[in-house]
N, C-alpha and C. Protein backbone atom coordinates (compact mmCIF):
# COMPACT_ATOMS: atom_id res chain seq x y z
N UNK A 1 -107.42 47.46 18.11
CA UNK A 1 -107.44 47.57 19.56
C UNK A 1 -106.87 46.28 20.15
N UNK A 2 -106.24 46.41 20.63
CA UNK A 2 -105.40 45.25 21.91
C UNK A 2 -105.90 44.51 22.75
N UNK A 3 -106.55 43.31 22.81
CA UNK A 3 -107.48 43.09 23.95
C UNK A 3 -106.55 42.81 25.35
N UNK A 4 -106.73 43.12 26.07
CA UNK A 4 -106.66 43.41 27.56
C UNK A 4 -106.72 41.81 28.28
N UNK A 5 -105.87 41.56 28.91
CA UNK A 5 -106.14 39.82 29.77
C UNK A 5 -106.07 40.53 31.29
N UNK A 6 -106.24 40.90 31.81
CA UNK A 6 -106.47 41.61 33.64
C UNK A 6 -105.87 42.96 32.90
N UNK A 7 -104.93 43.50 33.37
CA UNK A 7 -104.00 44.65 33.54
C UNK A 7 -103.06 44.80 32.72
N UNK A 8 -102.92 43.38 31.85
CA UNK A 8 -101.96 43.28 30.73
C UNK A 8 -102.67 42.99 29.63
N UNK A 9 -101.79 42.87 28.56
CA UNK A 9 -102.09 43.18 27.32
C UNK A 9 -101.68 41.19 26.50
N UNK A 10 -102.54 41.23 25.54
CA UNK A 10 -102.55 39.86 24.79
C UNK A 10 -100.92 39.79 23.96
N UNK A 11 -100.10 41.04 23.86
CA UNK A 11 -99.45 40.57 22.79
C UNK A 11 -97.94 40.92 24.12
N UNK A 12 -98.22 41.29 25.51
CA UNK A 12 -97.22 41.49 26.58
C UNK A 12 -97.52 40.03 26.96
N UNK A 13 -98.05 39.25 27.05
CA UNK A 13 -98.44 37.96 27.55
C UNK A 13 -97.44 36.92 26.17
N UNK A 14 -97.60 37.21 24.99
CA UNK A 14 -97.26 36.63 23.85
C UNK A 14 -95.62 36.59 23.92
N UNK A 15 -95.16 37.76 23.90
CA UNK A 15 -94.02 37.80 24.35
C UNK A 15 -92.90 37.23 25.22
N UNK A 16 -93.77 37.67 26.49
CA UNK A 16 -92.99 36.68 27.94
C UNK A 16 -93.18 35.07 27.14
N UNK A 17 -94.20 34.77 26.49
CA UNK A 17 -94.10 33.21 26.39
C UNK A 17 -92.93 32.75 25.34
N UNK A 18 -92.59 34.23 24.23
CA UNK A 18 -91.82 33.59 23.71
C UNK A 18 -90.24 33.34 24.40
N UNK A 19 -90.26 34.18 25.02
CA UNK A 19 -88.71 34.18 25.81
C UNK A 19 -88.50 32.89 26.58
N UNK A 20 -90.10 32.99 27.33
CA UNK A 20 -89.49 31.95 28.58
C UNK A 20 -90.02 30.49 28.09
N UNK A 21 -91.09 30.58 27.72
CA UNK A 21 -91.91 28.96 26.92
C UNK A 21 -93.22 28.81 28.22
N UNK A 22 -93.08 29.64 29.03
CA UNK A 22 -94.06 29.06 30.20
C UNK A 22 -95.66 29.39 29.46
N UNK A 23 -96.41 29.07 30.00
CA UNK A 23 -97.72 28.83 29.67
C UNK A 23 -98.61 30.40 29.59
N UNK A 24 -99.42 30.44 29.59
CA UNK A 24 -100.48 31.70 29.55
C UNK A 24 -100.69 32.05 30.58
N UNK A 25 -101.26 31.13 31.30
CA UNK A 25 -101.59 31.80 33.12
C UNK A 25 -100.55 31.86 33.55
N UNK A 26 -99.40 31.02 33.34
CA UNK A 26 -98.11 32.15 34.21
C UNK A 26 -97.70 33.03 34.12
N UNK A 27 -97.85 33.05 32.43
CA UNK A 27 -97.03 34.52 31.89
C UNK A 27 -97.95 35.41 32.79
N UNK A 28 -99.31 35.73 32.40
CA UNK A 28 -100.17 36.63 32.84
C UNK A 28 -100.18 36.74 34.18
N UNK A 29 -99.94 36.17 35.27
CA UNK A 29 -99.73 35.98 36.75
C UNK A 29 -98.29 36.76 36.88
N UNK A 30 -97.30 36.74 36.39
CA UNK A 30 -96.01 36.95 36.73
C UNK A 30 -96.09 38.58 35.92
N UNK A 31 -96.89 38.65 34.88
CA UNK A 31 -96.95 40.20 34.37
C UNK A 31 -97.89 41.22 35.28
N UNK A 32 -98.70 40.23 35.79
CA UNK A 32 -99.69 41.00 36.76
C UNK A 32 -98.76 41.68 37.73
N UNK A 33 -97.61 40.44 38.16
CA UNK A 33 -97.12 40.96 39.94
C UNK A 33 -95.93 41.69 39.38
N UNK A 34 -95.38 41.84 38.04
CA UNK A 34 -94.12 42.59 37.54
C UNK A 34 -95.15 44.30 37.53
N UNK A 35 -95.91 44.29 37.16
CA UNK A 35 -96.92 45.77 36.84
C UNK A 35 -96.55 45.97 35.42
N UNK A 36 -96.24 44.55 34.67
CA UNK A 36 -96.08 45.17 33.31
C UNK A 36 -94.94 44.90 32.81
N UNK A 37 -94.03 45.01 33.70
CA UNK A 37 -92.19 45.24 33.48
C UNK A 37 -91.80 43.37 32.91
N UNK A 38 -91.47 43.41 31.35
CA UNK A 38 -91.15 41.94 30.63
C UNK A 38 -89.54 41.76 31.84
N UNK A 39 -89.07 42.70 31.93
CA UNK A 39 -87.73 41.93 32.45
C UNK A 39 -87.97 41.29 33.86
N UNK A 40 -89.02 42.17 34.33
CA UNK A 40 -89.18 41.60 36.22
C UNK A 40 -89.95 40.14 35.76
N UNK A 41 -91.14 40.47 34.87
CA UNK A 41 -91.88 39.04 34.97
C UNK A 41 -90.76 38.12 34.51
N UNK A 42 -89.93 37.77 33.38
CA UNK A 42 -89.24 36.82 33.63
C UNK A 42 -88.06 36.51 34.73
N UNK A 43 -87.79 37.44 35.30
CA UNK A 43 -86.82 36.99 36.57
C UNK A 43 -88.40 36.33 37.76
N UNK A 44 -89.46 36.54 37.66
CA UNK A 44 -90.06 36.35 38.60
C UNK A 44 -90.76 34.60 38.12
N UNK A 45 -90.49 34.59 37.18
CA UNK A 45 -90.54 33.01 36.51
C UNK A 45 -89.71 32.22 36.17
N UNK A 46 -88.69 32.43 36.72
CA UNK A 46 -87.45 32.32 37.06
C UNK A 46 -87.24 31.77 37.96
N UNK A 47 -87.60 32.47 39.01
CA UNK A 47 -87.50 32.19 39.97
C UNK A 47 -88.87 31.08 40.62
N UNK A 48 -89.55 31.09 40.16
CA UNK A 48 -90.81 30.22 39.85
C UNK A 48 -89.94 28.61 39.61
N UNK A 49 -89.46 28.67 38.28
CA UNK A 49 -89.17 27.84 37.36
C UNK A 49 -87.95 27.18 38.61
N UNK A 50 -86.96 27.92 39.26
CA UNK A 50 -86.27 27.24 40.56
C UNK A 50 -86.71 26.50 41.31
N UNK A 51 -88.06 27.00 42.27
CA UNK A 51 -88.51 26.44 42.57
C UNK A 51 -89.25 25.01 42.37
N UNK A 52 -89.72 25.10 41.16
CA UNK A 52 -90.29 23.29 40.75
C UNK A 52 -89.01 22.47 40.59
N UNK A 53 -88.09 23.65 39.65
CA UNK A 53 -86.97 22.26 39.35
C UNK A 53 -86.28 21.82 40.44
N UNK A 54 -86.11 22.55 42.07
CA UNK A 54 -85.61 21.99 43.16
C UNK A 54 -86.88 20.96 43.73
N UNK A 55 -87.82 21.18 43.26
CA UNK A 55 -88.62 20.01 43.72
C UNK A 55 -89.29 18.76 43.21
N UNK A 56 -88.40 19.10 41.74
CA UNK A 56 -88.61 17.62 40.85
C UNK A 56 -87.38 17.02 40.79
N UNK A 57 -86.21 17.33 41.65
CA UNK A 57 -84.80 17.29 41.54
C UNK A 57 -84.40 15.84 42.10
N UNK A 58 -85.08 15.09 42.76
CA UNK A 58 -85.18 13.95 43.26
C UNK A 58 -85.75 12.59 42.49
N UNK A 59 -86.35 13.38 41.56
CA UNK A 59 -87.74 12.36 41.16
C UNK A 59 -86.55 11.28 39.99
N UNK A 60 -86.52 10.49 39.87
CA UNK A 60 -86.42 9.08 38.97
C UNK A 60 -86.61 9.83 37.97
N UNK A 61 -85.15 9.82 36.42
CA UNK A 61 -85.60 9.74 34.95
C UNK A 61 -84.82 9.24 34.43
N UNK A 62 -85.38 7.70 33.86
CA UNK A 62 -85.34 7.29 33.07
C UNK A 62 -85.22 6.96 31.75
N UNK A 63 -86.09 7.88 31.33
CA UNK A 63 -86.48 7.93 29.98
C UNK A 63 -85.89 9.26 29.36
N UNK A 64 -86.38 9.76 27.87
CA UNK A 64 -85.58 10.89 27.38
C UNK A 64 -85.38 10.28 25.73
N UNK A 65 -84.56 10.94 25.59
CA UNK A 65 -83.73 11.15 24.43
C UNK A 65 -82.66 11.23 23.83
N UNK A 66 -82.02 10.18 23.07
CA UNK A 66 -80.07 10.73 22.64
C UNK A 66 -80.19 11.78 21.38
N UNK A 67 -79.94 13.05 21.48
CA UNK A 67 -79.46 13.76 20.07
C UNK A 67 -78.76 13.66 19.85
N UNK A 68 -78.82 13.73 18.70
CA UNK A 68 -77.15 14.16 18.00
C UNK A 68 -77.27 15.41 16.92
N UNK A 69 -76.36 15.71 16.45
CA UNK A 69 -75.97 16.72 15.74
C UNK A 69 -74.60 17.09 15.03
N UNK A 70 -74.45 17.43 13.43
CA UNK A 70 -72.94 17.40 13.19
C UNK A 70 -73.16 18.54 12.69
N UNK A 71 -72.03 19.29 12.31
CA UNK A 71 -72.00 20.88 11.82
C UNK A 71 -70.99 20.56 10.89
N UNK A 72 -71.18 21.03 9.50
CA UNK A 72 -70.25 21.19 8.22
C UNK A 72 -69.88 19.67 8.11
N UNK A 73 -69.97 18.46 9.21
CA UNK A 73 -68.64 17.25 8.80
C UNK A 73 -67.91 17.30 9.39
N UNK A 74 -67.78 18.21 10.14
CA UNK A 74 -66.26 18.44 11.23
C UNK A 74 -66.51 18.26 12.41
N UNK A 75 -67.63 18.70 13.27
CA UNK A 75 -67.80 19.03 14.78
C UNK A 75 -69.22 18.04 14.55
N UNK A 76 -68.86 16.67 16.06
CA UNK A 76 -70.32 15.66 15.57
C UNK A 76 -70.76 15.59 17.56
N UNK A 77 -71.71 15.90 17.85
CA UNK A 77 -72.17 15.28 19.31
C UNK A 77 -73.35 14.84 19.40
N UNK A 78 -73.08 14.15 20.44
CA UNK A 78 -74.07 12.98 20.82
C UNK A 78 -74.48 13.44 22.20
N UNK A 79 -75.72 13.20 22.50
CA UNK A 79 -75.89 13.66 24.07
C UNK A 79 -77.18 12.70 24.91
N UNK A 80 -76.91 12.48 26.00
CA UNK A 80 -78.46 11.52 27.00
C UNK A 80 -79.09 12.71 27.41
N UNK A 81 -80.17 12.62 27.28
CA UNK A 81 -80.67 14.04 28.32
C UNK A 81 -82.06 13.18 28.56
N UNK A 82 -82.52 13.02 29.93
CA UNK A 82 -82.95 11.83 31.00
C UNK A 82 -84.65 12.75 31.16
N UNK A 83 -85.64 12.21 31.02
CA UNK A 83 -86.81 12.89 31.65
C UNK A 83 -87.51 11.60 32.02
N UNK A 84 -88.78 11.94 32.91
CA UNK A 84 -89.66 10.73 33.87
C UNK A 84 -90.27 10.12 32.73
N UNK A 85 -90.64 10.39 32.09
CA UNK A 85 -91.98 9.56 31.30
C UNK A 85 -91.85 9.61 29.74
N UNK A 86 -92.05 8.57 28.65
CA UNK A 86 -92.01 8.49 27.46
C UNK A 86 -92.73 9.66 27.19
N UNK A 87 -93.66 9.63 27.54
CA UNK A 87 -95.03 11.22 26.78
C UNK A 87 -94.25 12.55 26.74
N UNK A 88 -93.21 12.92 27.95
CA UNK A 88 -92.72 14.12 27.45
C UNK A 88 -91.62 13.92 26.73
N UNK A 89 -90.94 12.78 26.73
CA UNK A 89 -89.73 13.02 26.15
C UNK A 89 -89.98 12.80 24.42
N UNK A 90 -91.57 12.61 24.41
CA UNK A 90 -92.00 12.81 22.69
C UNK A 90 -92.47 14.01 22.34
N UNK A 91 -92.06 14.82 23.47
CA UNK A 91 -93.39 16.20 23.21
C UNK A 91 -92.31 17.29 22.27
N UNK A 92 -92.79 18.26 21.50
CA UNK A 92 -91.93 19.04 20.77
C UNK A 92 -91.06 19.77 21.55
N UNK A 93 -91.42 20.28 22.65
CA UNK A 93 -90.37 21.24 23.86
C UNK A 93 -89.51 20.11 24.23
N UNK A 94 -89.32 19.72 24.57
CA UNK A 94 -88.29 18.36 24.52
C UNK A 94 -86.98 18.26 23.65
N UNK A 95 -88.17 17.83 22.65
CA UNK A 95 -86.67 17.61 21.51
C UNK A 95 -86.44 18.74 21.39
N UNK A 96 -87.19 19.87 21.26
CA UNK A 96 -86.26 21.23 21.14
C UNK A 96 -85.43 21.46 22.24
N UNK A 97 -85.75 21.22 23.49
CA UNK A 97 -84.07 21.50 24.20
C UNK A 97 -83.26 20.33 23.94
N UNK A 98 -83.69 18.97 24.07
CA UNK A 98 -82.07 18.05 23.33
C UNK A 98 -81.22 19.17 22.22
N UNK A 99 -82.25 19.60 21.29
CA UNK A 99 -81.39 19.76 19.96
C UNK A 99 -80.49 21.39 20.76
N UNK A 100 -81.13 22.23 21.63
CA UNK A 100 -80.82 23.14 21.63
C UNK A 100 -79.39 23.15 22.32
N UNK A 101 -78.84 21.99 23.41
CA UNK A 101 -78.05 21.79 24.17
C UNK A 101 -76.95 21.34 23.15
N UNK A 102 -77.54 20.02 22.20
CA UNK A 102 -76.39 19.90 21.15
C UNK A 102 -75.99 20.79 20.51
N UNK A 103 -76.60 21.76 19.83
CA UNK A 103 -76.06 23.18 19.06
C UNK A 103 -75.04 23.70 20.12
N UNK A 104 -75.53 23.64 21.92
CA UNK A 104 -74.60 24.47 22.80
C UNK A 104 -72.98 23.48 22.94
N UNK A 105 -73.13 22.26 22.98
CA UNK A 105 -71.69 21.89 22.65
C UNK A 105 -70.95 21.61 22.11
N UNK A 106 -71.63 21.51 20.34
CA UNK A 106 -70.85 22.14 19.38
C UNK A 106 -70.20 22.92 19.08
N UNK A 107 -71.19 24.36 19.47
CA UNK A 107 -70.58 25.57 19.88
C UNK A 107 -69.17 26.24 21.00
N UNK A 108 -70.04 25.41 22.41
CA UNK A 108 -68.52 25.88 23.28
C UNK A 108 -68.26 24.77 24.02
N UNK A 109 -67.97 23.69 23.29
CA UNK A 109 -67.30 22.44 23.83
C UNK A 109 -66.75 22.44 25.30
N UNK A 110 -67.60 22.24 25.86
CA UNK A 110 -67.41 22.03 27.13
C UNK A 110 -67.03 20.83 27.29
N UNK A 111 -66.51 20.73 28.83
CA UNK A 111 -65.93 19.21 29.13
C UNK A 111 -66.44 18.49 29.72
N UNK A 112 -67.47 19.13 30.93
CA UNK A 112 -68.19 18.46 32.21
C UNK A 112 -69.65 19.09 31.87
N UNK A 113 -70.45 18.06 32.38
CA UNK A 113 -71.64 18.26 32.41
C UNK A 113 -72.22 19.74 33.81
N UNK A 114 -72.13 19.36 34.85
CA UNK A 114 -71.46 19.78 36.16
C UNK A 114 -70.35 19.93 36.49
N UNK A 115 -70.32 20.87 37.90
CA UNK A 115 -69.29 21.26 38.79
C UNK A 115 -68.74 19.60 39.27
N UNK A 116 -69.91 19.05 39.38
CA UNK A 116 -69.40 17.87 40.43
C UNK A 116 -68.45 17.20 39.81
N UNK A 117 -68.61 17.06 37.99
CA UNK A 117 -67.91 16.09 37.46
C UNK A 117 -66.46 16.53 37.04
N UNK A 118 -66.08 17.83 37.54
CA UNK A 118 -64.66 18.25 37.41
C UNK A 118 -63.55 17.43 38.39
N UNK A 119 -62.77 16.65 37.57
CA UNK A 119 -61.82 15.91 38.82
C UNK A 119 -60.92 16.98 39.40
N UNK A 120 -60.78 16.55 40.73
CA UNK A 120 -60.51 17.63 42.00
C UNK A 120 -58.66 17.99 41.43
N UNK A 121 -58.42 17.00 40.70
CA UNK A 121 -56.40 17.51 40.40
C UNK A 121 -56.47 18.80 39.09
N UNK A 122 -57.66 18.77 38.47
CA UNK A 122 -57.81 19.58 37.50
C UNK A 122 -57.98 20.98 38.16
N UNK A 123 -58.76 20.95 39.04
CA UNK A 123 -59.03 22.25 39.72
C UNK A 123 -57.84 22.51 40.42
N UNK A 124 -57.16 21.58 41.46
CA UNK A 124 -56.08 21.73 41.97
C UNK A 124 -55.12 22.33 41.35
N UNK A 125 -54.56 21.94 39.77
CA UNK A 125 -53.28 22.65 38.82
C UNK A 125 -53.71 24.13 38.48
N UNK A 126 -55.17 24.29 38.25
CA UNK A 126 -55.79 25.42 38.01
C UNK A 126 -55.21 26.51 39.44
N UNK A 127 -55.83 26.38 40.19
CA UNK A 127 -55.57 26.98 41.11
C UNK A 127 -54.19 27.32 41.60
N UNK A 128 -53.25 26.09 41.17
CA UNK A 128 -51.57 26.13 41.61
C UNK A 128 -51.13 27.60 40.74
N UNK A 129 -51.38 27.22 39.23
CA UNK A 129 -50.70 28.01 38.50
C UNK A 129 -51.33 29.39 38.41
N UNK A 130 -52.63 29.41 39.25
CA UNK A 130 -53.23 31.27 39.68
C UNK A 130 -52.49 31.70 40.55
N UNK A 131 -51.87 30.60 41.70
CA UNK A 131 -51.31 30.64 42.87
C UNK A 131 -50.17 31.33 42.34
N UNK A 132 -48.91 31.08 41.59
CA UNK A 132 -48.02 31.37 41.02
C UNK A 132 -48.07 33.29 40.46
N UNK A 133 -49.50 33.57 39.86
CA UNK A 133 -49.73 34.42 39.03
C UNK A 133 -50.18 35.77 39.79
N UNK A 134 -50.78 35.27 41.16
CA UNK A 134 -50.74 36.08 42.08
C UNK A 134 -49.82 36.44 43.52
N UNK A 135 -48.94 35.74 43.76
CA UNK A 135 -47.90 35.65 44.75
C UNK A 135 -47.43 36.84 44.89
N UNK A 136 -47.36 37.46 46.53
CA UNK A 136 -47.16 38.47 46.51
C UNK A 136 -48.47 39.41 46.72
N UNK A 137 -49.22 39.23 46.18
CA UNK A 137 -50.63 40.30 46.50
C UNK A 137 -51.17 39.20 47.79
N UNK A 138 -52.04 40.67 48.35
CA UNK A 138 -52.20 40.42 50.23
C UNK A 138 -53.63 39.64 49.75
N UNK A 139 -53.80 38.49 50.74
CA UNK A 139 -54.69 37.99 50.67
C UNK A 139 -56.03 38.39 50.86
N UNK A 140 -56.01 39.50 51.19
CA UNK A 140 -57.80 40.04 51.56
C UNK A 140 -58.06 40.29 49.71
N UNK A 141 -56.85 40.46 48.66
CA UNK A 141 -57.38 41.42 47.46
C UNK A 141 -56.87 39.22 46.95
N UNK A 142 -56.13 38.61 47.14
CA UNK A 142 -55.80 37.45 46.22
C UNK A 142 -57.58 37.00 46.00
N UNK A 143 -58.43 36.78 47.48
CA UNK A 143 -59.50 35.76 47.48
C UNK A 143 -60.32 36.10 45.96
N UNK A 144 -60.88 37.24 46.02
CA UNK A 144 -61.84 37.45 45.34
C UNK A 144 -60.98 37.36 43.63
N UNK A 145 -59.75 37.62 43.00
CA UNK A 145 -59.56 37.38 42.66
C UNK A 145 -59.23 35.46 42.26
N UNK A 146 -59.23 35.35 43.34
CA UNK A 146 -59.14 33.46 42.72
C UNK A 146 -60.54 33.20 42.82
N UNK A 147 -61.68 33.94 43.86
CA UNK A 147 -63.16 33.21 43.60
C UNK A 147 -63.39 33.37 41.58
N UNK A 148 -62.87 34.98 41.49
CA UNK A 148 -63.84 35.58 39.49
C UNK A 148 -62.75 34.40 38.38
N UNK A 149 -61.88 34.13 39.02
CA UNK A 149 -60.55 32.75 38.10
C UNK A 149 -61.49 31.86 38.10
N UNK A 150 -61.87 31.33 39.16
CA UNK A 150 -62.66 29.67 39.29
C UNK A 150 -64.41 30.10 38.58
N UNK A 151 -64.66 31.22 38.85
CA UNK A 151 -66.04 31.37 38.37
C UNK A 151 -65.67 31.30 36.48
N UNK A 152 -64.83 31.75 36.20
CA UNK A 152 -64.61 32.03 34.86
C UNK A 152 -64.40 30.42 34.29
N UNK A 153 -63.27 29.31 34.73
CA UNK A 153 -63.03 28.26 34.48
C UNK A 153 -64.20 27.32 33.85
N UNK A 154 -65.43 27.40 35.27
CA UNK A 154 -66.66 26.56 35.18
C UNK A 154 -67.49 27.50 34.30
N UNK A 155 -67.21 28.83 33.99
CA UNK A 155 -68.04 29.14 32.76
C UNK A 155 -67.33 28.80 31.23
N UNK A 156 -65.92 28.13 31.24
CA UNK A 156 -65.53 27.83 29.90
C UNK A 156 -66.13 26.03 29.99
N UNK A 157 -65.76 26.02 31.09
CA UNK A 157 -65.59 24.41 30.52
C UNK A 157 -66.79 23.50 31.63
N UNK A 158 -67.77 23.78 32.46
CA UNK A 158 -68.84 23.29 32.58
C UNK A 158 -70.04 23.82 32.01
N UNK A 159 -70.65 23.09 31.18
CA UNK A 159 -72.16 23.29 30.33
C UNK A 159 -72.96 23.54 30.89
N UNK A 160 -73.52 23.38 32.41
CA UNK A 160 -74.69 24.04 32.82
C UNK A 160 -74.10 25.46 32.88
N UNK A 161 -73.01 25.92 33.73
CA UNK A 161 -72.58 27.32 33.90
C UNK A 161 -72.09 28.09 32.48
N UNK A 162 -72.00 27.61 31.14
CA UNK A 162 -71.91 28.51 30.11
C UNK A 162 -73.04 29.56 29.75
N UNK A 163 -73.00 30.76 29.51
CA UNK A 163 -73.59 31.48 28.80
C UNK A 163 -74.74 30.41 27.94
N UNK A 164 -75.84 30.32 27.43
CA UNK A 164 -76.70 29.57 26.38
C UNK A 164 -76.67 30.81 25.36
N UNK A 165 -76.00 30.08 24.19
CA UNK A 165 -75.47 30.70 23.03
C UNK A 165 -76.30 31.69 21.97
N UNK A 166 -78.00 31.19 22.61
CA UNK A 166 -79.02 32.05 21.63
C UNK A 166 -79.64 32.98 22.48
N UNK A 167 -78.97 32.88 23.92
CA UNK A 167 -79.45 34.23 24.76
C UNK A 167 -78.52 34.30 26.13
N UNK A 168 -76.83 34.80 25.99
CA UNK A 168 -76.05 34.67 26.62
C UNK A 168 -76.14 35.42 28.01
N UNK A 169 -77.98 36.34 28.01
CA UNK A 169 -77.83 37.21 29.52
C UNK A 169 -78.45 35.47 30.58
N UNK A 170 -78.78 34.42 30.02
CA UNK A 170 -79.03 33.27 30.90
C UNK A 170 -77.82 32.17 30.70
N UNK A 171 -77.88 31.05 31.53
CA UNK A 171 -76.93 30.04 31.79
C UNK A 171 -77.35 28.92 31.15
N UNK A 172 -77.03 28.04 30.80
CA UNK A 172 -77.43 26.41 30.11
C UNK A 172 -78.13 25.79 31.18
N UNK A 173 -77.73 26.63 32.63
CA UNK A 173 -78.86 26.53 33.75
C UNK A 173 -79.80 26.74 33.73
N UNK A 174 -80.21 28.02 33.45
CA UNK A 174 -81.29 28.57 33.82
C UNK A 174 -82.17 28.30 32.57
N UNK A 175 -81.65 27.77 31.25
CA UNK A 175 -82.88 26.87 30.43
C UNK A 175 -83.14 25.84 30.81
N UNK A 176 -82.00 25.08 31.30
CA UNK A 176 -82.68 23.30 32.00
C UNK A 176 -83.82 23.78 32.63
N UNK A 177 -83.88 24.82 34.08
CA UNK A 177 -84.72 25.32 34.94
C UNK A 177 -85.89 25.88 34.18
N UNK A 178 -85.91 26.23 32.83
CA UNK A 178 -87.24 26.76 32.34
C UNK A 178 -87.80 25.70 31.92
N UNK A 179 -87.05 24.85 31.20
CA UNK A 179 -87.50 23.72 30.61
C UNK A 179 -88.44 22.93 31.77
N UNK A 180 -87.91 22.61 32.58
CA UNK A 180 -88.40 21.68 34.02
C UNK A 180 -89.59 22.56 34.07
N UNK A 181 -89.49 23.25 34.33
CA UNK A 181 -90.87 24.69 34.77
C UNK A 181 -91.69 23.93 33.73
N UNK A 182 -91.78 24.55 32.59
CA UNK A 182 -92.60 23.78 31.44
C UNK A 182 -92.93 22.83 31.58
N UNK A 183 -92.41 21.95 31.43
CA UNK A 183 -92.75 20.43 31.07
C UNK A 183 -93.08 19.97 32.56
N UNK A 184 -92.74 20.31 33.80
CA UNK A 184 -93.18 19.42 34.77
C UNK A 184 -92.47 18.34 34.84
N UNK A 185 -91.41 17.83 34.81
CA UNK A 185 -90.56 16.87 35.19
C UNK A 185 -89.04 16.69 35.52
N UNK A 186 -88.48 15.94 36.37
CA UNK A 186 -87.23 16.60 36.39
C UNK A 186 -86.73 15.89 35.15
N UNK A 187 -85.90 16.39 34.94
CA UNK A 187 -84.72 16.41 33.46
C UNK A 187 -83.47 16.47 33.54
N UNK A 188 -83.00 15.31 33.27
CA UNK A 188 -81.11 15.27 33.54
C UNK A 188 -80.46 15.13 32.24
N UNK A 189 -79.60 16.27 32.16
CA UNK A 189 -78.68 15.90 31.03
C UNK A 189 -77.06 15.22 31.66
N UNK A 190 -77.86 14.02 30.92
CA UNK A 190 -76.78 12.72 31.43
C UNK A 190 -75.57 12.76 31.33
N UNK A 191 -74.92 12.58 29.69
CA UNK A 191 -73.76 12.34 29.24
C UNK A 191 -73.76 13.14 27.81
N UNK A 192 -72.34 12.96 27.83
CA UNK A 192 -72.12 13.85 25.93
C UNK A 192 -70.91 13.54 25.40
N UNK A 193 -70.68 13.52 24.30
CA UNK A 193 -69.74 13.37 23.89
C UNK A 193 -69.38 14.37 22.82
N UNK A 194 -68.04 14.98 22.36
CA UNK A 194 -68.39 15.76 21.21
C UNK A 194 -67.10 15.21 20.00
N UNK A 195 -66.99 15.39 18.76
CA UNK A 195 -65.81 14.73 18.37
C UNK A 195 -65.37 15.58 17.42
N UNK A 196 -64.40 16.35 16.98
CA UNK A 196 -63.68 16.91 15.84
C UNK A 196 -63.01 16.05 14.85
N UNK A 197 -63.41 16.28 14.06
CA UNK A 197 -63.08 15.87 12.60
C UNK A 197 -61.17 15.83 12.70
N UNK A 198 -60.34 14.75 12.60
CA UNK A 198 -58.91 14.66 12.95
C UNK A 198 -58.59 14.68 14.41
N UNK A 199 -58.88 14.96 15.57
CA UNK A 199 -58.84 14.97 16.96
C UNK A 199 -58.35 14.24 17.47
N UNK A 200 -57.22 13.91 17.84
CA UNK A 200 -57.00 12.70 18.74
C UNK A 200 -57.71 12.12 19.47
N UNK A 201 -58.30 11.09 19.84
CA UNK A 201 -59.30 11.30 21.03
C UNK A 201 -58.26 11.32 22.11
């Protein structure tokens, strides 16, 4: 028999925690107001998890962790990823997202951490040579075509906006944002570097 936590069930509670990492009383709070439904409660902790990380988004971090990680000898990165206080940045959820972010830019080598850190002539040539590719089509049908170009760009080559490689229906966003949820602190992934084996730098 299944023991029962309100209206939900011990092993529907087990679940949501493994997906999202959030705690027991959230899971069970967010399954209560889903009526059950695993996909609503995690969009609804989600959206939870937004909320704190826009309000730890200010706070001072300092502290953290450098990972690294090499694959076969060939593909080697290094990464800062910034949290408030020594105590979490020793805690196991921690180093499991450092390590999880290094696996992600091994994987799809991104260039920028953020949107912000794309220099504006890069986007500019981007855009010239869409400009070129669409000339001629009426501008009410060009826009939305150059908005899904630029959305696609910052999903190859900025790391928060990639797919996260061990569950591509979320963003490298929306784990920073679970992570923060969890742990309670804001969390910056600083800098990175990645290097191929022969590469020019």
């Amino acid at each position: 028999m299944t023991k029962s936590s309100g209206s939900v069930t011990t092993e529907q509670i087990k679940a949501l925690r493994e997906r999202t990492g959030a705690g027991v009383i959230e899971c069970k709070k967010a399954l209560i107001e889903a009526g059950g439904d695993q996909e609503q409660a995690v969009q609804i902790l989600r959206e939870k998890g937004k909320s704190i990380a826009a309000q730890k988004a200010g706070r001072a971090a300092h502290q953290g962790l450098i990972g690294s990680y090499v694959h076969g000898g060939r593909i080697g990165v290094l990464v800062e990823i910034n949290c408030e206080t020594d105590f979490v940045a020793k805690t196991d959820p921690f180093k499991s997202f450092v390590q999880e972010i290094c696996l992600q830019i091994a994987s799809m080598n991104p260039r920028y951490v953020n949107r912000e850190e794309v220099p504006p002539e890069e986007i500019g040539r981007t855009l010239e040579s869409l400009h070129e590719e669409i000339e001629g089509v009426e501008a009410e049908a060009a826009q939305p075509i150059q908005q899904s170009h630029m959305e696609q760009f910052y999903r190859e080559r900025v790391l928060l906006d990639q797919p996260y490689v061990r569950d591509t229906g979320k963003t490298v966003q929306d784990l920073l944002t679970d992570t923060v949820s969890t742990l309670r602190e804001n969390i910056v992934i600083r800098r990175f570097v990645r290097f191929v084996l022969g590469e020019d730098a």
